[in-house]
PDB file of N, CA and C in Angstrom:
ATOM      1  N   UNK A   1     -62.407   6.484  40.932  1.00  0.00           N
ATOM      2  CA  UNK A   1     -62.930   6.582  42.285  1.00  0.00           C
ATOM      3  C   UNK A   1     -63.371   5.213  42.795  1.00  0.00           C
ATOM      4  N   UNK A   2     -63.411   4.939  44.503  1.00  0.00           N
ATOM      5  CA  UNK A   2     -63.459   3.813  44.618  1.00  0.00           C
ATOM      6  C   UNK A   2     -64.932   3.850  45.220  1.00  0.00           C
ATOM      7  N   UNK A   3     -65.673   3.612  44.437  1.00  0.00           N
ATOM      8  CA  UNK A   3     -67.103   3.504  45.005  1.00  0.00           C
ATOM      9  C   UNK A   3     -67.952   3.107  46.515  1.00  0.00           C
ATOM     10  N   UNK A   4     -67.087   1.730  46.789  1.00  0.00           N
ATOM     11  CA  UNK A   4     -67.488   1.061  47.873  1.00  0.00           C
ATOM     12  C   UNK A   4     -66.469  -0.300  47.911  1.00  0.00           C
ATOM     13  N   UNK A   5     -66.375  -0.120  50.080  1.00  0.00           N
ATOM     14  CA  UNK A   5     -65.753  -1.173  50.199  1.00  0.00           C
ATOM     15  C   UNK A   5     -66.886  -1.471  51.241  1.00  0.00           C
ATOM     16  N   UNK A   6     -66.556  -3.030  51.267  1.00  0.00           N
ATOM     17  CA  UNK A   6     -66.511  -3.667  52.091  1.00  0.00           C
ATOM     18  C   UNK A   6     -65.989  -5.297  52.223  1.00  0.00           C
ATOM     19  N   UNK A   7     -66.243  -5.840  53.434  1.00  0.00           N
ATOM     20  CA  UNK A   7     -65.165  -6.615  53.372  1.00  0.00           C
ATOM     21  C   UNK A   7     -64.967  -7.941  52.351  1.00  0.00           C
ATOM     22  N   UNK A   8     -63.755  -8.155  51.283  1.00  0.00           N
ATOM     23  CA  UNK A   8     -63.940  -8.913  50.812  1.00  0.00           C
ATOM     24  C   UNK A   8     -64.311  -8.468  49.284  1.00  0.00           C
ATOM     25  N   UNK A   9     -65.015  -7.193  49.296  1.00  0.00           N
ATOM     26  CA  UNK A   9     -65.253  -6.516  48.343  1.00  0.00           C
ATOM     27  C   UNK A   9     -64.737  -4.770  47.438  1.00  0.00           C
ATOM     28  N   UNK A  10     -64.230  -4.473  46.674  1.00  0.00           N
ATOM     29  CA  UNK A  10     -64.717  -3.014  46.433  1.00  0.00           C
ATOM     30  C   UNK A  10     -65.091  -2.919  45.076  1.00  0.00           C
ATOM     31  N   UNK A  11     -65.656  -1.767  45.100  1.00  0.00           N
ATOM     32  CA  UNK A  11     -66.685  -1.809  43.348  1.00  0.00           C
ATOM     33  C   UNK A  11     -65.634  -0.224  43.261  1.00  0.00           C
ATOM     34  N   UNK A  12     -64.805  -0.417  41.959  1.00  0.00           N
ATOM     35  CA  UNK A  12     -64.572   0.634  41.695  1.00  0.00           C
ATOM     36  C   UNK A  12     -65.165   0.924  39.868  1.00  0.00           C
ATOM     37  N   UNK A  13     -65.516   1.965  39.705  1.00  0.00           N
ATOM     38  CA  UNK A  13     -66.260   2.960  38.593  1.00  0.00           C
ATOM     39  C   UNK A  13     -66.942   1.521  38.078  1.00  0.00           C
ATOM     40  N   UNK A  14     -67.861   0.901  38.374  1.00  0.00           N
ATOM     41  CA  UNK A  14     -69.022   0.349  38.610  1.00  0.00           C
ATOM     42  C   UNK A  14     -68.895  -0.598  38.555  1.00  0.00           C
ATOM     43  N   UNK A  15     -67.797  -1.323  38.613  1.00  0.00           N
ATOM     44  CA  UNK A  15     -67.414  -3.002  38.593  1.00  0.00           C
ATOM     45  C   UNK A  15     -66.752  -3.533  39.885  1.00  0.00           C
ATOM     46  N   UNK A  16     -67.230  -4.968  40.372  1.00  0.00           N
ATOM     47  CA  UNK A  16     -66.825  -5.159  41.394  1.00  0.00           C
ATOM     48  C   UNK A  16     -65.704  -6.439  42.012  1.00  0.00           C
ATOM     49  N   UNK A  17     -64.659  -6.104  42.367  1.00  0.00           N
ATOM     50  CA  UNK A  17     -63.793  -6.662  42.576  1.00  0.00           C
ATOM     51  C   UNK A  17     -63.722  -7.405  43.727  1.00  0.00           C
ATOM     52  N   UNK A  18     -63.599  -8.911  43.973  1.00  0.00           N
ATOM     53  CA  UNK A  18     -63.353  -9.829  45.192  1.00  0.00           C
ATOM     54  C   UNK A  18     -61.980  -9.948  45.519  1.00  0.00           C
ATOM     55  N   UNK A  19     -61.307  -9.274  44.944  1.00  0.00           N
ATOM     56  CA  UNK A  19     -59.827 -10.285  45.367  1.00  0.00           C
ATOM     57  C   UNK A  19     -58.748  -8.688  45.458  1.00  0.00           C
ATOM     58  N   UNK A  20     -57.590  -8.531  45.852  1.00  0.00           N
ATOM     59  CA  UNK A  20     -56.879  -8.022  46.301  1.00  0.00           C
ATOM     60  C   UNK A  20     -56.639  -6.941  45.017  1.00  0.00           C
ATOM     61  N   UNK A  21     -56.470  -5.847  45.281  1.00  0.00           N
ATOM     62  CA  UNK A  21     -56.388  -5.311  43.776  1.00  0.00           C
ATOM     63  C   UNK A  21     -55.490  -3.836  43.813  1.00  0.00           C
ATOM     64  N   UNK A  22     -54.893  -3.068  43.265  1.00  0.00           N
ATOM     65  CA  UNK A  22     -53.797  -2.132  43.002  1.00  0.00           C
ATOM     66  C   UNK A  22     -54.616  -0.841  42.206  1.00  0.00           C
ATOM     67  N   UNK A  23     -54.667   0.428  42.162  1.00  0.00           N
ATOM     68  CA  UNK A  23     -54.780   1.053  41.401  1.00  0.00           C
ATOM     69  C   UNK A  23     -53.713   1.931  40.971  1.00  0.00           C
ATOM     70  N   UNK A  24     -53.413   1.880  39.913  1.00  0.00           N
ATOM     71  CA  UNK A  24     -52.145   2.686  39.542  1.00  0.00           C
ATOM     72  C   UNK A  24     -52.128   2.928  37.858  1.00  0.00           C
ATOM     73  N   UNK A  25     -51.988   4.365  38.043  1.00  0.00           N
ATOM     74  CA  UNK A  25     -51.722   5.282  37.170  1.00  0.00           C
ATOM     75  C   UNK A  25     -53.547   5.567  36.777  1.00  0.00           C
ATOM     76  N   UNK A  26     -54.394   5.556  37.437  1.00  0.00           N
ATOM     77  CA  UNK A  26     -56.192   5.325  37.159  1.00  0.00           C
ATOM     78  C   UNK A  26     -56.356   4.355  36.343  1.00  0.00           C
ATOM     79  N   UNK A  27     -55.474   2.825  36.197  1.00  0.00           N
ATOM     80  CA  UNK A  27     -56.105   1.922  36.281  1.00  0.00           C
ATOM     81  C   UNK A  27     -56.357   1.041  37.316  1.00  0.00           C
ATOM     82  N   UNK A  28     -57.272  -0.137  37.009  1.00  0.00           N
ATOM     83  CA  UNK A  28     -56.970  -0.662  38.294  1.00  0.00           C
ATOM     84  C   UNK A  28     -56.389  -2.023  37.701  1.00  0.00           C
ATOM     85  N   UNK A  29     -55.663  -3.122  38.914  1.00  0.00           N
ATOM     86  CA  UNK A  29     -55.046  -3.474  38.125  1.00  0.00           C
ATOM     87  C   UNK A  29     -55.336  -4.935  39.338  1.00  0.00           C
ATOM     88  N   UNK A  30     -56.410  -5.684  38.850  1.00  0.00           N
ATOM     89  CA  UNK A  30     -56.906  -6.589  39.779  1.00  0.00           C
ATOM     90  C   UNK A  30     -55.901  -8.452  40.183  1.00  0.00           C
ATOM     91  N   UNK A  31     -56.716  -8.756  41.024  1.00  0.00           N
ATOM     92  CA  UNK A  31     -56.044  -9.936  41.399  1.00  0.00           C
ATOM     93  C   UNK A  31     -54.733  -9.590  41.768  1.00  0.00           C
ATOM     94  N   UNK A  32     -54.080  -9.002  42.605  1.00  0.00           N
ATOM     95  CA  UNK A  32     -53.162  -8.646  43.065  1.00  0.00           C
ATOM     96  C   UNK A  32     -52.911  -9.605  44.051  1.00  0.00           C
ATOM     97  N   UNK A  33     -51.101 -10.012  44.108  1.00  0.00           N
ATOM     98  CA  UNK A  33     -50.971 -11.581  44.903  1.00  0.00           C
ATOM     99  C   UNK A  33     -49.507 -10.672  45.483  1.00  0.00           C
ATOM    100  N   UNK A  34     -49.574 -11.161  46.685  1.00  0.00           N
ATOM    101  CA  UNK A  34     -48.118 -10.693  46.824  1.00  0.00           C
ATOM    102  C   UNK A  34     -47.063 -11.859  47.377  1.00  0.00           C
ATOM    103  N   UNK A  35     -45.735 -11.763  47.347  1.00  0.00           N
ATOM    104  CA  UNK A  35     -44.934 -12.671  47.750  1.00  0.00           C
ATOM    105  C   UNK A  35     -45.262 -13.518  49.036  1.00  0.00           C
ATOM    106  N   UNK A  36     -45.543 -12.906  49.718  1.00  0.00           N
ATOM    107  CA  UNK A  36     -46.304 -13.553  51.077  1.00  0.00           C
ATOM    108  C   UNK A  36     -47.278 -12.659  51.316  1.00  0.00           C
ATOM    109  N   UNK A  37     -48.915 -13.499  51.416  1.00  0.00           N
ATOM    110  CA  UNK A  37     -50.011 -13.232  51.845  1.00  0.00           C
ATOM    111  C   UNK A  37     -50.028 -11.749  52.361  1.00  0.00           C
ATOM    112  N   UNK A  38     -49.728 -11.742  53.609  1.00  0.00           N
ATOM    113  CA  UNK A  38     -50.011 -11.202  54.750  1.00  0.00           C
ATOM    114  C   UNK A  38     -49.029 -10.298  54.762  1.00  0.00           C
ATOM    115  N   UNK A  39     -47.499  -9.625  54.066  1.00  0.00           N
ATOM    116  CA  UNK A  39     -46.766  -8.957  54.011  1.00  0.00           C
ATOM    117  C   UNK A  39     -46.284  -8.456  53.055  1.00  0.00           C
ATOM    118  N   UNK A  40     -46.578  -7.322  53.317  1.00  0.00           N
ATOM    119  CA  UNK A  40     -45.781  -6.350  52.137  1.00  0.00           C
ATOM    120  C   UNK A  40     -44.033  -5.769  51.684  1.00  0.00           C
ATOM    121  N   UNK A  41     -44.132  -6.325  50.291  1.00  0.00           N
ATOM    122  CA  UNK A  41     -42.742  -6.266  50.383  1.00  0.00           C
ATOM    123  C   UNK A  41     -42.433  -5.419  49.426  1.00  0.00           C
ATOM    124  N   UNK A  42     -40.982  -4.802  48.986  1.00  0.00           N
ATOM    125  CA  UNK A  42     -41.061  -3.656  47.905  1.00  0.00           C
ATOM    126  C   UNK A  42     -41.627  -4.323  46.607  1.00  0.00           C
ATOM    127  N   UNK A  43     -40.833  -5.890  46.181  1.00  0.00           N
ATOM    128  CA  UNK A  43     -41.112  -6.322  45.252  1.00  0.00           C
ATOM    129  C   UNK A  43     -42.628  -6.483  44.790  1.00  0.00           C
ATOM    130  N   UNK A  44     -43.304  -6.228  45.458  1.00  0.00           N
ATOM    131  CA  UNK A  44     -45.164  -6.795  45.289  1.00  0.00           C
ATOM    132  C   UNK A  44     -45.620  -5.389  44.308  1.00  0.00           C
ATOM    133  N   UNK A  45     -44.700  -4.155  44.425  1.00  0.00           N
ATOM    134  CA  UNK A  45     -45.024  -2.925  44.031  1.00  0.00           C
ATOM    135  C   UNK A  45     -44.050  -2.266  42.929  1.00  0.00           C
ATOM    136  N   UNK A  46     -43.877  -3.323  42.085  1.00  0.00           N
ATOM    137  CA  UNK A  46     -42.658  -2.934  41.079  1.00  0.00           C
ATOM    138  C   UNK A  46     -43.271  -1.637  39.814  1.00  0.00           C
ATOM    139  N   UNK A  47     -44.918  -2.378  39.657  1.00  0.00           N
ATOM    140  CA  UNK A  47     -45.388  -1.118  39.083  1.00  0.00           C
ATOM    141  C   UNK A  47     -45.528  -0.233  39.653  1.00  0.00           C
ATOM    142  N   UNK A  48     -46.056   0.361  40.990  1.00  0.00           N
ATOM    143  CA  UNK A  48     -46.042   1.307  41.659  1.00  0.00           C
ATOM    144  C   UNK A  48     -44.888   2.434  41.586  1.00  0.00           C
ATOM    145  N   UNK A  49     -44.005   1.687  41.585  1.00  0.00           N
ATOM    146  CA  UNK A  49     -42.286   2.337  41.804  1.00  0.00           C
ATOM    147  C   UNK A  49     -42.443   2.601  40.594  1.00  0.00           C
ATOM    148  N   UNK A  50     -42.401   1.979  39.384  1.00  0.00           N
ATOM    149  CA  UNK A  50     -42.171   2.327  38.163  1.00  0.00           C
ATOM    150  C   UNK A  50     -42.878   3.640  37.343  1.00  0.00           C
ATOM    151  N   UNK A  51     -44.532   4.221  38.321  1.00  0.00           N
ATOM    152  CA  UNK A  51     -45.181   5.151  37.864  1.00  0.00           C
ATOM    153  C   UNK A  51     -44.991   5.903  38.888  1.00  0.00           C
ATOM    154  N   UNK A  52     -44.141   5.773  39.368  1.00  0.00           N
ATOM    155  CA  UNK A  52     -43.889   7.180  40.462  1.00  0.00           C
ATOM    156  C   UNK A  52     -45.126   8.129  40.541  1.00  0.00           C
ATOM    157  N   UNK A  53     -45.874   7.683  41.382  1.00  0.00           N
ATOM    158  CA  UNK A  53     -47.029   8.814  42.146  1.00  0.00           C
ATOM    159  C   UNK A  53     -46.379   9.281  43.274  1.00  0.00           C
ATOM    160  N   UNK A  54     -47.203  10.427  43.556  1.00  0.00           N
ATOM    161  CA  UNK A  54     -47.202  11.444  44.578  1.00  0.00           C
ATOM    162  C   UNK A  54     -47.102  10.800  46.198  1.00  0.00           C
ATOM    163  N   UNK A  55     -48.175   9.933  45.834  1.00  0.00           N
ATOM    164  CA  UNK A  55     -48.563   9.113  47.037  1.00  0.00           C
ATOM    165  C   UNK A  55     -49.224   7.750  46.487  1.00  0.00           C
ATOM    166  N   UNK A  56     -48.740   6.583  47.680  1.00  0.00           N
ATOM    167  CA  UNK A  56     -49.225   5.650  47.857  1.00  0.00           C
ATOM    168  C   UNK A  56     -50.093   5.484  49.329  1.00  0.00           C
ATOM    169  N   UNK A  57     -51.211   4.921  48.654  1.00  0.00           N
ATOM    170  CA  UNK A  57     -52.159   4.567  50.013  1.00  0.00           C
ATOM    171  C   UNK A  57     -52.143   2.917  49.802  1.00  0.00           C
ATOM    172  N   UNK A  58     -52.128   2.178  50.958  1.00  0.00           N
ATOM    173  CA  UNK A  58     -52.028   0.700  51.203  1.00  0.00           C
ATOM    174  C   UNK A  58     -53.382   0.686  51.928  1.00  0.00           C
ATOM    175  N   UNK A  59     -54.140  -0.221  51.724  1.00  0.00           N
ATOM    176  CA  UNK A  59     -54.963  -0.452  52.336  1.00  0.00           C
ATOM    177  C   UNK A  59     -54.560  -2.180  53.407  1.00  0.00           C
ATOM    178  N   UNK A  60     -54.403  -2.368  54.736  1.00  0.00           N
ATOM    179  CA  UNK A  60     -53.867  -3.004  55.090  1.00  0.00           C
ATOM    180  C   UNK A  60     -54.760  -4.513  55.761  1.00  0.00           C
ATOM    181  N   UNK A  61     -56.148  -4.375  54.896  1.00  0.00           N
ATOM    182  CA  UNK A  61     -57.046  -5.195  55.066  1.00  0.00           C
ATOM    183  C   UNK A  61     -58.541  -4.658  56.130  1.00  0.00           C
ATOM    184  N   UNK A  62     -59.803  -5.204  56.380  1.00  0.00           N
ATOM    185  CA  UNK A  62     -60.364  -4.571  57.180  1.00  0.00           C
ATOM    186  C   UNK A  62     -60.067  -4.813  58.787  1.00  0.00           C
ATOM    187  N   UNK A  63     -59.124  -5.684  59.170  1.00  0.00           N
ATOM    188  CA  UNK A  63     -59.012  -5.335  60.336  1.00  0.00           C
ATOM    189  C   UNK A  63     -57.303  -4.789  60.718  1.00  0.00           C
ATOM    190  N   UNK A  64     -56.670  -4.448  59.372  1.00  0.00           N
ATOM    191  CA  UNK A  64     -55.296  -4.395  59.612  1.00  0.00           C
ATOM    192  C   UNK A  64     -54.218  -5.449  59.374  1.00  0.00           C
ATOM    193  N   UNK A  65     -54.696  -6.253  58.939  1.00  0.00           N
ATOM    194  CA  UNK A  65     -54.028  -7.693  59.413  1.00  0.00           C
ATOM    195  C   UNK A  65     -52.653  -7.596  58.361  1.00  0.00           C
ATOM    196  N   UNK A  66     -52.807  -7.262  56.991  1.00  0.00           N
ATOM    197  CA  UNK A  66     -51.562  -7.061  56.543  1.00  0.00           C
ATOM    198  C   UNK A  66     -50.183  -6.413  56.978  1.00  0.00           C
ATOM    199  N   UNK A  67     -49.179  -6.620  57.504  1.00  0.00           N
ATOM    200  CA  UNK A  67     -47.741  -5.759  57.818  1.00  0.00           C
ATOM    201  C   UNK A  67     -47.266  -5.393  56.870  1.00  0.00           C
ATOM    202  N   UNK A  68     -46.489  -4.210  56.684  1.00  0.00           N
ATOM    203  CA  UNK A  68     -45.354  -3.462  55.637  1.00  0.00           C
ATOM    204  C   UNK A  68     -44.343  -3.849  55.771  1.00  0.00           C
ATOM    205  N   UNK A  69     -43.198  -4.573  55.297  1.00  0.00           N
ATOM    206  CA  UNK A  69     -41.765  -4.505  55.673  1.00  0.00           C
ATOM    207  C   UNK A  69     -41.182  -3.499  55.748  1.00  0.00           C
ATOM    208  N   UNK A  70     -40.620  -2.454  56.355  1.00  0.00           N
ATOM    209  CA  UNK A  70     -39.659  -1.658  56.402  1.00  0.00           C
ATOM    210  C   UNK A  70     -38.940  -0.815  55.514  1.00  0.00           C
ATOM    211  N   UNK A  71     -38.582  -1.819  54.760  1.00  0.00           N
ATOM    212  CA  UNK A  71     -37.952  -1.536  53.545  1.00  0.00           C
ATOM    213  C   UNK A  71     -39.080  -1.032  51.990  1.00  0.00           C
ATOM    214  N   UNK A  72     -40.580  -1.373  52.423  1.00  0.00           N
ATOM    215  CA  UNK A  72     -41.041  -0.801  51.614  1.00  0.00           C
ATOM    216  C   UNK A  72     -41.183   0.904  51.786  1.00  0.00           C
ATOM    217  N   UNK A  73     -41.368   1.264  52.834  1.00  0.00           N
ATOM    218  CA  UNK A  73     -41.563   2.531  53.206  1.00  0.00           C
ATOM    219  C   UNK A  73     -40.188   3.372  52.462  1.00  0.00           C
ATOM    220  N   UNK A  74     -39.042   2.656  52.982  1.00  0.00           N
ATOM    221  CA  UNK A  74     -37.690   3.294  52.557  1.00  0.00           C
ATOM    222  C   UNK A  74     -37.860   3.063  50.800  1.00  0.00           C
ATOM    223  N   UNK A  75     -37.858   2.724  50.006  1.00  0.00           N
ATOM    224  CA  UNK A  75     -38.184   2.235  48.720  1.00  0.00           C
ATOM    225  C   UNK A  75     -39.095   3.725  48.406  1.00  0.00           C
ATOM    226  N   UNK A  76     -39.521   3.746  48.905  1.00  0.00           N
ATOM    227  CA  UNK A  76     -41.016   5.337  48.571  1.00  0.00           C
ATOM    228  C   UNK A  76     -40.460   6.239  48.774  1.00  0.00           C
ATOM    229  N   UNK A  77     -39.849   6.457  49.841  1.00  0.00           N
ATOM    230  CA  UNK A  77     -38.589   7.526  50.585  1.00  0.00           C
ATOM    231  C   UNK A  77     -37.713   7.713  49.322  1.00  0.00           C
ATOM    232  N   UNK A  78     -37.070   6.943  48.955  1.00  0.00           N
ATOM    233  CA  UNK A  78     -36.292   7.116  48.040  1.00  0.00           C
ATOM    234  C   UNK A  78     -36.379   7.240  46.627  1.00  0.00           C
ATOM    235  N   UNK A  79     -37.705   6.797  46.220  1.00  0.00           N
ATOM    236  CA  UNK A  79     -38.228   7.755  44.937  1.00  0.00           C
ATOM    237  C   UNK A  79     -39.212   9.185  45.438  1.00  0.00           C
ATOM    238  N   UNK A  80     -39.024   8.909  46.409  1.00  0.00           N
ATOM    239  CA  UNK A  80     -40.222  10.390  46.372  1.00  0.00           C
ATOM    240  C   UNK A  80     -41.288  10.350  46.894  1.00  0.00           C
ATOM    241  N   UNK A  81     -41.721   9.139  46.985  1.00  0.00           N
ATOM    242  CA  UNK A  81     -43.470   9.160  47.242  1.00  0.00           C
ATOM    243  C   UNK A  81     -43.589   8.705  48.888  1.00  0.00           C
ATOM    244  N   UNK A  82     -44.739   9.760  49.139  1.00  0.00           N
ATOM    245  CA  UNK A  82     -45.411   9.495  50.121  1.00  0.00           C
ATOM    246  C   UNK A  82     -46.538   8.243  50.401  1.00  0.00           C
ATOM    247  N   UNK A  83     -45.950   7.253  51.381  1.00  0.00           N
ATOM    248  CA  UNK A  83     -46.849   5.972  51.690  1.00  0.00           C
ATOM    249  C   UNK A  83     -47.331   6.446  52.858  1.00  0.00           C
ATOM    250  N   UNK A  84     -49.042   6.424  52.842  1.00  0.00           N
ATOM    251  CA  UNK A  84     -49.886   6.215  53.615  1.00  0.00           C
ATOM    252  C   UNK A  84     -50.587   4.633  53.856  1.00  0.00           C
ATOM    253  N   UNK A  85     -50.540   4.202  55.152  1.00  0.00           N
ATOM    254  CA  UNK A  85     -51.060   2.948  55.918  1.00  0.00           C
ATOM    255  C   UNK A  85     -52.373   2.750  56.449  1.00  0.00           C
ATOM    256  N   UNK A  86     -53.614   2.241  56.171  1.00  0.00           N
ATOM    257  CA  UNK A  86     -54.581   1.918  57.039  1.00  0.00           C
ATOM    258  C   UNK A  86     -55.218   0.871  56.768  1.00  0.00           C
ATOM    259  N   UNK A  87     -56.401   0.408  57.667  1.00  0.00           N
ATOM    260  CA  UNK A  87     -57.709  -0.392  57.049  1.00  0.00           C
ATOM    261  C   UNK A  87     -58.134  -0.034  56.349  1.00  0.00           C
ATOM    262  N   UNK A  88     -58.279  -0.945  55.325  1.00  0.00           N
ATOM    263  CA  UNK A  88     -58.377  -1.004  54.199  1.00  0.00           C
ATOM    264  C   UNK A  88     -59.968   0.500  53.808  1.00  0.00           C
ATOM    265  N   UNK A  89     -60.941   0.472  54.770  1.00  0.00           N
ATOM    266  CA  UNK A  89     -62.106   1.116  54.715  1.00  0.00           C
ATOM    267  C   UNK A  89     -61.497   2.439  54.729  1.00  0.00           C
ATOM    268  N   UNK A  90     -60.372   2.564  55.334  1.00  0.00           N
ATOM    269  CA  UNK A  90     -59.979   4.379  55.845  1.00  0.00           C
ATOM    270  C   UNK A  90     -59.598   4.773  54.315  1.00  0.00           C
ATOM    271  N   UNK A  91     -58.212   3.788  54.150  1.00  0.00           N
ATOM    272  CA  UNK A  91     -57.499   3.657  52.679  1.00  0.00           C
ATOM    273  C   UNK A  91     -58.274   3.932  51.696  1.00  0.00           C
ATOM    274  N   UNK A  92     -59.631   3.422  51.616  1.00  0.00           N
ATOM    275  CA  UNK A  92     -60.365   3.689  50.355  1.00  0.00           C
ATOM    276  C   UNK A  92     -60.997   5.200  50.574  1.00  0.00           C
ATOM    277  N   UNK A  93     -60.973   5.410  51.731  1.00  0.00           N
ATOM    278  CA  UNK A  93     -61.414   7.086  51.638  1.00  0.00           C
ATOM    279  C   UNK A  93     -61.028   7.995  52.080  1.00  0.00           C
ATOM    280  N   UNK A  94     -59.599   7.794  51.790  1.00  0.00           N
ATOM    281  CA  UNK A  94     -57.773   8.378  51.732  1.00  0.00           C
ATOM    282  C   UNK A  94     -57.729   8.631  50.169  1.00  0.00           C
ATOM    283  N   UNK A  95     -58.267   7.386  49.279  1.00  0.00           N
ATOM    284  CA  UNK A  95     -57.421   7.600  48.144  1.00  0.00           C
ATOM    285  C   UNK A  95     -58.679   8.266  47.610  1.00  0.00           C
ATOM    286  N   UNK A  96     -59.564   8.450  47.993  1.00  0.00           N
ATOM    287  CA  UNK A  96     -60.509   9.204  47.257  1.00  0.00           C
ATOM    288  C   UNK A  96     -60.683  10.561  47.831  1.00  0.00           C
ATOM    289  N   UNK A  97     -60.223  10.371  48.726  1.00  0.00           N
ATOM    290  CA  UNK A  97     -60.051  12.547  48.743  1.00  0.00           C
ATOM    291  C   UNK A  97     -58.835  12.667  48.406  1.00  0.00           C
ATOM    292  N   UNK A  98     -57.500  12.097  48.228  1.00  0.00           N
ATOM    293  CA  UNK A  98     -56.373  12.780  47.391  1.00  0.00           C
ATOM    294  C   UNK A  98     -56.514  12.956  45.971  1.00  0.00           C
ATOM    295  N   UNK A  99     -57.749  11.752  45.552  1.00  0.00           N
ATOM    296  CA  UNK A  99     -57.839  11.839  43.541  1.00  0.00           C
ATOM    297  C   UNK A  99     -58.527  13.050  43.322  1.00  0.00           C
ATOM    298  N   UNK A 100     -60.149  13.313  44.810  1.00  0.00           N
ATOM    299  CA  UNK A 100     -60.284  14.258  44.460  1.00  0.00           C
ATOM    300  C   UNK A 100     -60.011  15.699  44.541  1.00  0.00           C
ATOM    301  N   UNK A 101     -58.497  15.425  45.516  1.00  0.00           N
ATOM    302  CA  UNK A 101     -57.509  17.306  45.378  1.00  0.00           C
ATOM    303  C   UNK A 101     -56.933  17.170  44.185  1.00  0.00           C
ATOM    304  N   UNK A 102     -56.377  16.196  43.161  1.00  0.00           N
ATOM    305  CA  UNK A 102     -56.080  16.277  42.099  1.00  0.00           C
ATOM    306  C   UNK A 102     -54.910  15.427  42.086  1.00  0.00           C
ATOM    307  N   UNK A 103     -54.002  14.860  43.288  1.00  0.00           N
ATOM    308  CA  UNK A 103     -53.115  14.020  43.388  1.00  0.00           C
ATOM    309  C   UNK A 103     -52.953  12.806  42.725  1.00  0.00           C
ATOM    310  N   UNK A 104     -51.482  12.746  42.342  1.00  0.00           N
ATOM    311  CA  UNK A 104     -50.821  11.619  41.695  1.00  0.00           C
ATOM    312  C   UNK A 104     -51.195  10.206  42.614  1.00  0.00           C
ATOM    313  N   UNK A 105     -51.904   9.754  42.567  1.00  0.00           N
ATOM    314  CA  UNK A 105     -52.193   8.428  43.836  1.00  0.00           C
ATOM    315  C   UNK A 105     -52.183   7.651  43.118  1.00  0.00           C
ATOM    316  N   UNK A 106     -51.210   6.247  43.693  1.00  0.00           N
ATOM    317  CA  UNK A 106     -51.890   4.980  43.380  1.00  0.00           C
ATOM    318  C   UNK A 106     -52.142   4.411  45.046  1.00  0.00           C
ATOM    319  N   UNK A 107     -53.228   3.199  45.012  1.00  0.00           N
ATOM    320  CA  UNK A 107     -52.740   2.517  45.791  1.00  0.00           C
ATOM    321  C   UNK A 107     -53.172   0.737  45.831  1.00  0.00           C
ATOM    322  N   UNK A 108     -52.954   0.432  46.717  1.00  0.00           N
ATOM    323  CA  UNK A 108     -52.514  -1.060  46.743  1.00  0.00           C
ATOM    324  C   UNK A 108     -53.607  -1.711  48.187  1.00  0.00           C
ATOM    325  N   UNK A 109     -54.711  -2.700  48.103  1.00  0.00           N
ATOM    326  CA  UNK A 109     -55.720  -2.810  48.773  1.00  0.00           C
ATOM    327  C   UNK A 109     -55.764  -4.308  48.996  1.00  0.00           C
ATOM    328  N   UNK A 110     -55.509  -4.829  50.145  1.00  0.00           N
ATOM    329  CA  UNK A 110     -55.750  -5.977  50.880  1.00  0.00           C
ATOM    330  C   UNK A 110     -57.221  -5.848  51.396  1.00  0.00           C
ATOM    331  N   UNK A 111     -58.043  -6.656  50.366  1.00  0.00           N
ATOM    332  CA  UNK A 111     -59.516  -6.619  50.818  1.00  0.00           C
ATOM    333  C   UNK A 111     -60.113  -6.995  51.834  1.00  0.00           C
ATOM    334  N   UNK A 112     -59.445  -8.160  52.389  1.00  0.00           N
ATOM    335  CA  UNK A 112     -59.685  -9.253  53.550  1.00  0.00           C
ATOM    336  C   UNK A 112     -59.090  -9.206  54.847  1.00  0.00           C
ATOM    337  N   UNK A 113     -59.016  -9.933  56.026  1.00  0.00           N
ATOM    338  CA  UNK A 113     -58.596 -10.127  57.213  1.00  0.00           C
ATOM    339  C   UNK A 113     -58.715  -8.748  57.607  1.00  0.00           C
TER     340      UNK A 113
END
């Protein structure tokens, strides 16, 4: 569960993370860098794809500022999984009412901008 965000920050199960970070498969899987800053590409999510969850939630920073390429959405489409998009604040309490219906979730959290 993701305890608390805010900006720049989230504390998940009681430790607290500054920098961009992934949860997948209920780990988390910190310092997360992607090919370019500010855009999401399939490649940034090779583990994601590889643990096939139910759903992906992106958190797209606190004011949005991160973009999806296109092709990541289609990439999810085509294994199966449902990608959900927001600020990053919504995202964190997206992925915490799907963990707690019981859902396969990972997701992927741009802390900043």
């Amino acid at each position: 569960m993701i305890e608390s965000y805010r900006f720049g920050e989230m504390v998940v199960a009681g430790r607290s993370y500054r920098r961009d970070l992934k949860i997948v498969e209920g780990e988390v899987r910190p310092d997360w860098w992607r090919k370019e800053g500010h855009y999401l590409q399939p490649e940034d999510l090779e583990d994601v794809w590889a643990a096939r969850p139910e759903i992906l939630v992106v958190g797209t920073g606190a004011s949005g500022v991160m973009r999806i390429d296109p092709r990541v959405r289609e990439k999810a489409s085509s294994l199966g999984i449902e990608l959900e998009a927001y600020p990053t604040a919504r995202a964190a309490e997206r992925f915490n009412e799907l963990l707690r219906a019981g859902r396969r979730v990972a997701g992927a959290f741009h802390l900043t901008c």
